[in-house]
Protein backbone atom coordinates (compact mmCIF):
# COMPACT_ATOMS: atom_id res chain seq x y z
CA UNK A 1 -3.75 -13.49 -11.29
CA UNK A 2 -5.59 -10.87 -8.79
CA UNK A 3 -5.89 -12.61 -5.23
CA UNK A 4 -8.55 -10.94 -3.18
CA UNK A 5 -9.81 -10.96 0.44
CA UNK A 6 -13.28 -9.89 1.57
CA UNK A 7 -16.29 -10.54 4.13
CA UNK A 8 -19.02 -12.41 3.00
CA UNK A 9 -21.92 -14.29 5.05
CA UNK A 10 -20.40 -13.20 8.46
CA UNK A 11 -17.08 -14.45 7.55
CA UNK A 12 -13.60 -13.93 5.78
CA UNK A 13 -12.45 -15.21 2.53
CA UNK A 14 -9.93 -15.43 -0.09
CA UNK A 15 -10.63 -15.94 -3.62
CA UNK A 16 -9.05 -15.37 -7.00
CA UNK A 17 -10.97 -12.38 -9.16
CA UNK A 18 -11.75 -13.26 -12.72
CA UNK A 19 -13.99 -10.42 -14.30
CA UNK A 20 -16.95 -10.16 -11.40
CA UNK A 21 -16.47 -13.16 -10.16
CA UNK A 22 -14.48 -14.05 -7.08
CA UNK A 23 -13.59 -18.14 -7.16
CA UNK A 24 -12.60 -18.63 -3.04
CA UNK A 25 -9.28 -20.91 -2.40
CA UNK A 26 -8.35 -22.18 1.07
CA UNK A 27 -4.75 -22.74 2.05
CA UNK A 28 -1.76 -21.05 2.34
CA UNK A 29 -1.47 -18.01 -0.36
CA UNK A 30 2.12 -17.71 -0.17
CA UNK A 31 3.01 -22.08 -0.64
CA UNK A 32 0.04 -24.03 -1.38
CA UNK A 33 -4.12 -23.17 -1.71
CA UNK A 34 -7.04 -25.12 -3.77
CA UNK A 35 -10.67 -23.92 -5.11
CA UNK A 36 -13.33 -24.79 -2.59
CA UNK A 37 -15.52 -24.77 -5.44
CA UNK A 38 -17.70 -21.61 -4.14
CA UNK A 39 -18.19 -18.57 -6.18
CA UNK A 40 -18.78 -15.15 -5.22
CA UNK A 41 -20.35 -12.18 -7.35
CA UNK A 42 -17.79 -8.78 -6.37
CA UNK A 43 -20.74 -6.60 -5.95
CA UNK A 44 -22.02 -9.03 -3.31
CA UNK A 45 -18.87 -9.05 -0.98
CA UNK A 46 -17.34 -6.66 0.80
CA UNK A 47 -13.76 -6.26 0.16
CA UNK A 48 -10.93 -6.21 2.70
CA UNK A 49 -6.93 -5.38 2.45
CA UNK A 50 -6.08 -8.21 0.53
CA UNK A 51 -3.84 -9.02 3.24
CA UNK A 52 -2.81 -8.57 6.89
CA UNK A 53 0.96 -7.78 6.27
CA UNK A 54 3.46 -9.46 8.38
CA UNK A 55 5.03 -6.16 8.44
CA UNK A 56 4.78 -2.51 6.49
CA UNK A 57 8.09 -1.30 4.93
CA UNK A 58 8.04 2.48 3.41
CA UNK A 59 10.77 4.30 1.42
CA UNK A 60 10.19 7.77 1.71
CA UNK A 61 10.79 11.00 -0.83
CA UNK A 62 11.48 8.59 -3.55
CA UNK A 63 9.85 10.16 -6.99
CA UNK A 64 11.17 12.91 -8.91
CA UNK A 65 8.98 15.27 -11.04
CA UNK A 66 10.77 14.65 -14.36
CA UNK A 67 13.62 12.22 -15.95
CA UNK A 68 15.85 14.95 -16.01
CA UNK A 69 16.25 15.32 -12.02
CA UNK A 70 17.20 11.69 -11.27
CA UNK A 71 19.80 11.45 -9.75
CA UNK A 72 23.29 10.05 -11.15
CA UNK A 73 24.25 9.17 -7.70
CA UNK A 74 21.83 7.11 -5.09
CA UNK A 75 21.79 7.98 -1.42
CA UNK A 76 24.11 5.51 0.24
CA UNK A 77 21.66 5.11 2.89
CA UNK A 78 17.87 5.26 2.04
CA UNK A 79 15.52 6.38 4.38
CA UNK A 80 13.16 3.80 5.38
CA UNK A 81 10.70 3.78 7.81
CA UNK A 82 8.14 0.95 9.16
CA UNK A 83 4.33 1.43 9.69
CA UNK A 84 1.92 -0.53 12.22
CA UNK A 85 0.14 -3.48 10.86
CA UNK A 86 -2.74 -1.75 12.79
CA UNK A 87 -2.83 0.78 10.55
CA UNK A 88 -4.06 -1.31 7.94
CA UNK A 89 -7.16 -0.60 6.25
CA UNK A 90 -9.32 -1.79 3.09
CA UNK A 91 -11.07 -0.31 0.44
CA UNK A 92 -14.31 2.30 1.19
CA UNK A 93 -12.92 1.90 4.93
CA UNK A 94 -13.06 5.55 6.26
CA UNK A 95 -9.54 7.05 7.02
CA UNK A 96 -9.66 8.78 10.13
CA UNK A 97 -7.75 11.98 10.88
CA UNK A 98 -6.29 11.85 14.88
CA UNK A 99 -8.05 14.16 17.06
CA UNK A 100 -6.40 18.08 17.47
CA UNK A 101 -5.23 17.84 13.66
CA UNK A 102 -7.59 19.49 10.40
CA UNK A 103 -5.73 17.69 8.12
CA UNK A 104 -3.77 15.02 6.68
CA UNK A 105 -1.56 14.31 3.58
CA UNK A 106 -2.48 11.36 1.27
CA UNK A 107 0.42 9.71 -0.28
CA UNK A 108 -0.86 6.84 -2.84
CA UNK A 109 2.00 4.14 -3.90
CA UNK A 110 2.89 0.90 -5.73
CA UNK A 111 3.33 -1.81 -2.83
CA UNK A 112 5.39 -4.94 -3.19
CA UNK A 113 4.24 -7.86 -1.57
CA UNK A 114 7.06 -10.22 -0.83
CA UNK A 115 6.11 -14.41 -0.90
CA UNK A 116 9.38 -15.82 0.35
CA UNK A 117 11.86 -15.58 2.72
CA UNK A 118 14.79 -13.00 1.52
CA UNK A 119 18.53 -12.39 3.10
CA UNK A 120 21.18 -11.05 1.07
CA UNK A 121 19.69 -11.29 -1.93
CA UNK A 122 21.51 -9.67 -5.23
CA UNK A 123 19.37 -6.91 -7.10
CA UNK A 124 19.31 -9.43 -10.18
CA UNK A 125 17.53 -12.50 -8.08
CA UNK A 126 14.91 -10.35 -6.23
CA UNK A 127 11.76 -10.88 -9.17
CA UNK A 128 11.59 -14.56 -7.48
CA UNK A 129 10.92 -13.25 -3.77
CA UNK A 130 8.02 -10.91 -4.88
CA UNK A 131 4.64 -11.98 -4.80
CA UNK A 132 2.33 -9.77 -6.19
CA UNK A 133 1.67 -6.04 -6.01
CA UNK A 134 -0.86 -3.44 -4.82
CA UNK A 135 -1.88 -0.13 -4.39
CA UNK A 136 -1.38 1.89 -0.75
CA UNK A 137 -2.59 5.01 0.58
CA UNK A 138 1.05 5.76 3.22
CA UNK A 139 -1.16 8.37 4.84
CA UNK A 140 0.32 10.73 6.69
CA UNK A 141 -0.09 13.14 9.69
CA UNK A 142 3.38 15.58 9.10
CA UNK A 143 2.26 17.73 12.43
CA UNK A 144 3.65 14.57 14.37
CA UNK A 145 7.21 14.22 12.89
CA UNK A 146 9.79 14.56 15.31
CA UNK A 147 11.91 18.12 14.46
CA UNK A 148 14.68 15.40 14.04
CA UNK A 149 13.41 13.63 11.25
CA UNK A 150 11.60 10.51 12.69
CA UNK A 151 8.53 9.66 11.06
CA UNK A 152 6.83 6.95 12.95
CA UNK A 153 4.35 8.74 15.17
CA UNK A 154 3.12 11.05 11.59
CA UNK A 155 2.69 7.81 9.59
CA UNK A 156 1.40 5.35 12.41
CA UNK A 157 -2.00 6.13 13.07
CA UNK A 158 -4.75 3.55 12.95
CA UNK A 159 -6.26 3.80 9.57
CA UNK A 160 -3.22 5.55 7.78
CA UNK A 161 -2.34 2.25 5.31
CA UNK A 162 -5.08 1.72 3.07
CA UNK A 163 -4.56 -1.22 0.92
CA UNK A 164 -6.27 -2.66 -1.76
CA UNK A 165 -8.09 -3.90 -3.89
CA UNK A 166 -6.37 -6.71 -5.10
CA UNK A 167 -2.83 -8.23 -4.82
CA UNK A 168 -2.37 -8.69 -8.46
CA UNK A 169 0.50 -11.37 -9.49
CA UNK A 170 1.53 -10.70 -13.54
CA UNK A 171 2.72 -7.04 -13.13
CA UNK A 172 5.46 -5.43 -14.70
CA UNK A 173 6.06 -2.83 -12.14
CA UNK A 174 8.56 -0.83 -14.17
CA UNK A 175 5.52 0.04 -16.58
CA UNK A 176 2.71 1.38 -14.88
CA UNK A 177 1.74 4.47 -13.26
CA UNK A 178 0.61 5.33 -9.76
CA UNK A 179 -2.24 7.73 -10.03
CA UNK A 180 -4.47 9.47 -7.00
CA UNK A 181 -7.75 11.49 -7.59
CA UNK A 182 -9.15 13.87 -4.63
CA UNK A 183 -12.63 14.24 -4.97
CA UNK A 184 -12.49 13.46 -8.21
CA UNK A 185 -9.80 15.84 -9.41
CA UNK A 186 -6.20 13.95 -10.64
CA UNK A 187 -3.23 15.07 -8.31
CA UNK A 188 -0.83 12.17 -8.84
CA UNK A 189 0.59 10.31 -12.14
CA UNK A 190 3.85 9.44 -12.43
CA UNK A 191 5.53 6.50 -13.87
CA UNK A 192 7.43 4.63 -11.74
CA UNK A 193 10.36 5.53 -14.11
CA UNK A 194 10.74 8.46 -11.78
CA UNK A 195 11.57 6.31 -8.68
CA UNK A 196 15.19 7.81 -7.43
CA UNK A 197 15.45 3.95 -5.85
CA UNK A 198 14.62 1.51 -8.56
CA UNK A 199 12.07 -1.70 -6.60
CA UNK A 200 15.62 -4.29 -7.34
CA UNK A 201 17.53 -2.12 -5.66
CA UNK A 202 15.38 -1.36 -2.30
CA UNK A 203 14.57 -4.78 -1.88
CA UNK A 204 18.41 -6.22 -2.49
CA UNK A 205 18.86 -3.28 0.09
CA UNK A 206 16.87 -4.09 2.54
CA UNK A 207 17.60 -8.14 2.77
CA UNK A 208 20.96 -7.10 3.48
CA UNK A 209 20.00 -5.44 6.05
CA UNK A 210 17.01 -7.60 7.61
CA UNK A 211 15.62 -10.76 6.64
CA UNK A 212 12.14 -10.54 4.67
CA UNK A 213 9.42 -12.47 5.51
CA UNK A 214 6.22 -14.06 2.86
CA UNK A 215 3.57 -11.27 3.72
CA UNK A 216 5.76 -8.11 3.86
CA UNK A 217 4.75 -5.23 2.72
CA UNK A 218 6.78 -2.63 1.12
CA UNK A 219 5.82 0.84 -0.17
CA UNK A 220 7.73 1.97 -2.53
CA UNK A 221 7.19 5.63 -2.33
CA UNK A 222 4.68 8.14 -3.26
CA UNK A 223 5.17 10.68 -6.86
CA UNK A 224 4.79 14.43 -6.70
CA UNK A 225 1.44 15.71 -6.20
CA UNK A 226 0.30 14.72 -2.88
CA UNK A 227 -1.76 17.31 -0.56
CA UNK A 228 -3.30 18.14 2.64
CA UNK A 229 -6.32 17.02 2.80
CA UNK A 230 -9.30 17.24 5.28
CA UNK A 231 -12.60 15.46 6.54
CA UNK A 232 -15.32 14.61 4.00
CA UNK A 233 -12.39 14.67 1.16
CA UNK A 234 -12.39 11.03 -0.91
CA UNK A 235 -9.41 10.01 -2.14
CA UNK A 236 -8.89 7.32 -4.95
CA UNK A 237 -5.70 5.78 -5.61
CA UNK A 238 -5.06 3.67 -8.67
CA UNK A 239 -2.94 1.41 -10.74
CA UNK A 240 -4.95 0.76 -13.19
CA UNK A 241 -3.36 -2.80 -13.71
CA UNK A 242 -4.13 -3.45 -10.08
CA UNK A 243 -7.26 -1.10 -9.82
CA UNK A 244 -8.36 1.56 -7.64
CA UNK A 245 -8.41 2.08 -4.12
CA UNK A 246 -11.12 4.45 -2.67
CA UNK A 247 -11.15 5.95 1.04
CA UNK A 248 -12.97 8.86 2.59
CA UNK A 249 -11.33 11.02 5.46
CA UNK A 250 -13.24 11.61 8.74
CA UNK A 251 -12.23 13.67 11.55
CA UNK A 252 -12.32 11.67 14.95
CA UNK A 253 -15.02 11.33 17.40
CA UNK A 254 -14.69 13.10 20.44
CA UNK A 255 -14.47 10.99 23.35
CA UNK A 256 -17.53 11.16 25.84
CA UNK A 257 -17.09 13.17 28.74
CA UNK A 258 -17.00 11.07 32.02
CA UNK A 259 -18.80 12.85 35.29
């Protein structure tokens, strides 16, 4: 089932996407929502991030270019990092790159959207805390890392976590591929085979370390092939059992000088 949210009439909506049609529920997403029995046609709304997380969870520098370079060990402590819910985004929003920088890095990933509340859960029981999935652009501005290896300022920016199009529901996520396309030309696809931390194992990870909440969002880490990019570039990210997530870079608007 693909859950969608999107603007329509001057207001926000959530609806379940069938085809072109988008069939809006009320309630809670998560527990317990009905039909209202209105219908929209897709190419009449304008679509959102399916969600505003509760919070934004990434893994980072977890793909490897081949089978043959995964590890046989993990790391015993993965490096995780959060991201603003402010930085949020939806699909054909424009990404904008923070004033003094030329460019920025795209980064497009699977992201887990948890529907329960976790703690301590064992690799082999997390399946029943997971929602649904979708893709995410963790966009990022490396000029701003700290020379110690923080990441929050680089990654935080308003804009820098597209999401979208759709949380979809019946996904195996062991079987698909995360794909990205710069202005039209194919830079990422990689199975998610080639994660160095398999989805069971960050998410049993990270309930033993904080308690999840329904509405997090997790990125699970971005394959090899992402670049610098700059304004005017458009970036599509895709899943193609989710669908594909489109963005175009701007550069930011000068502030007007005061007298």
């Amino acid at each position: 089932m693909k859950f969608a949210r999107f603007a329509a009439g001057g207001k926000t909506h959530t609806g379940v996407v069938a085809d072109d049609i988008i069939r809006e529920i009320t309630g809670d997403l998560f527990t317990n929502w009905e039909y209202t029995g209105n219908t929209f046609h897709i190419k009449e709304v304008t679509l959102l991030a399916p969600l505003i997380p509760n919070e934004i969870i990434g893994i980072g520098a977890n793909y490897v270019a081949k089978r043959e370079q995964l590890p046989n060990e993990l790391p015993e402590i993965p490096v995780f990092f959060f991201k603003p819910t402010s930085s949020v985004i939806g699909p054909e929003e424009e990404i904008v790159i923070p004033a003094g920088v030329d460019k920025v890095k795209f980064e497009s990933e699977l992201a887990v959207i948890i529907g329960k509340e976790a703690k301590n859960v064992p690799e082999s029981d997390v399946w029943q805390y997971v929602f649904g999935y979708t893709v995410a652009n963790d966009v990022t501005a490396p000029q701003f890392f700290h020379p110690d290896g923080h990441w929050t300022i680089g990654k935080s920016f308003d804009t820098f976590t597209p999401l979208g199009p759709v949380i979809e529901t019946e996904l195996d996520p062991s079987s698909v591929y995360v794909k990205a396309r710069l202005n039209g030309i194919e830079k990422q696809n990689s199975p998610t085979e080639l994660m160095i931390i398999p989805i069971s194992k960050m998410i049993s990870y990270l309930t033993n370390v904080m308690t999840l909440k329904p509405g997090d969002v997790i990125l699970t880490g971005s394959p090899v092939g992402a670049e610098l990019v700059g304004a005017g570039d458009v970036i599509e990210c895709e899943i193609a059992e989710i669908g594909t997530l489109r963005n175009t870079f701007v550069a930011a608007k000068e502030r007007a000088k005061t007298c």
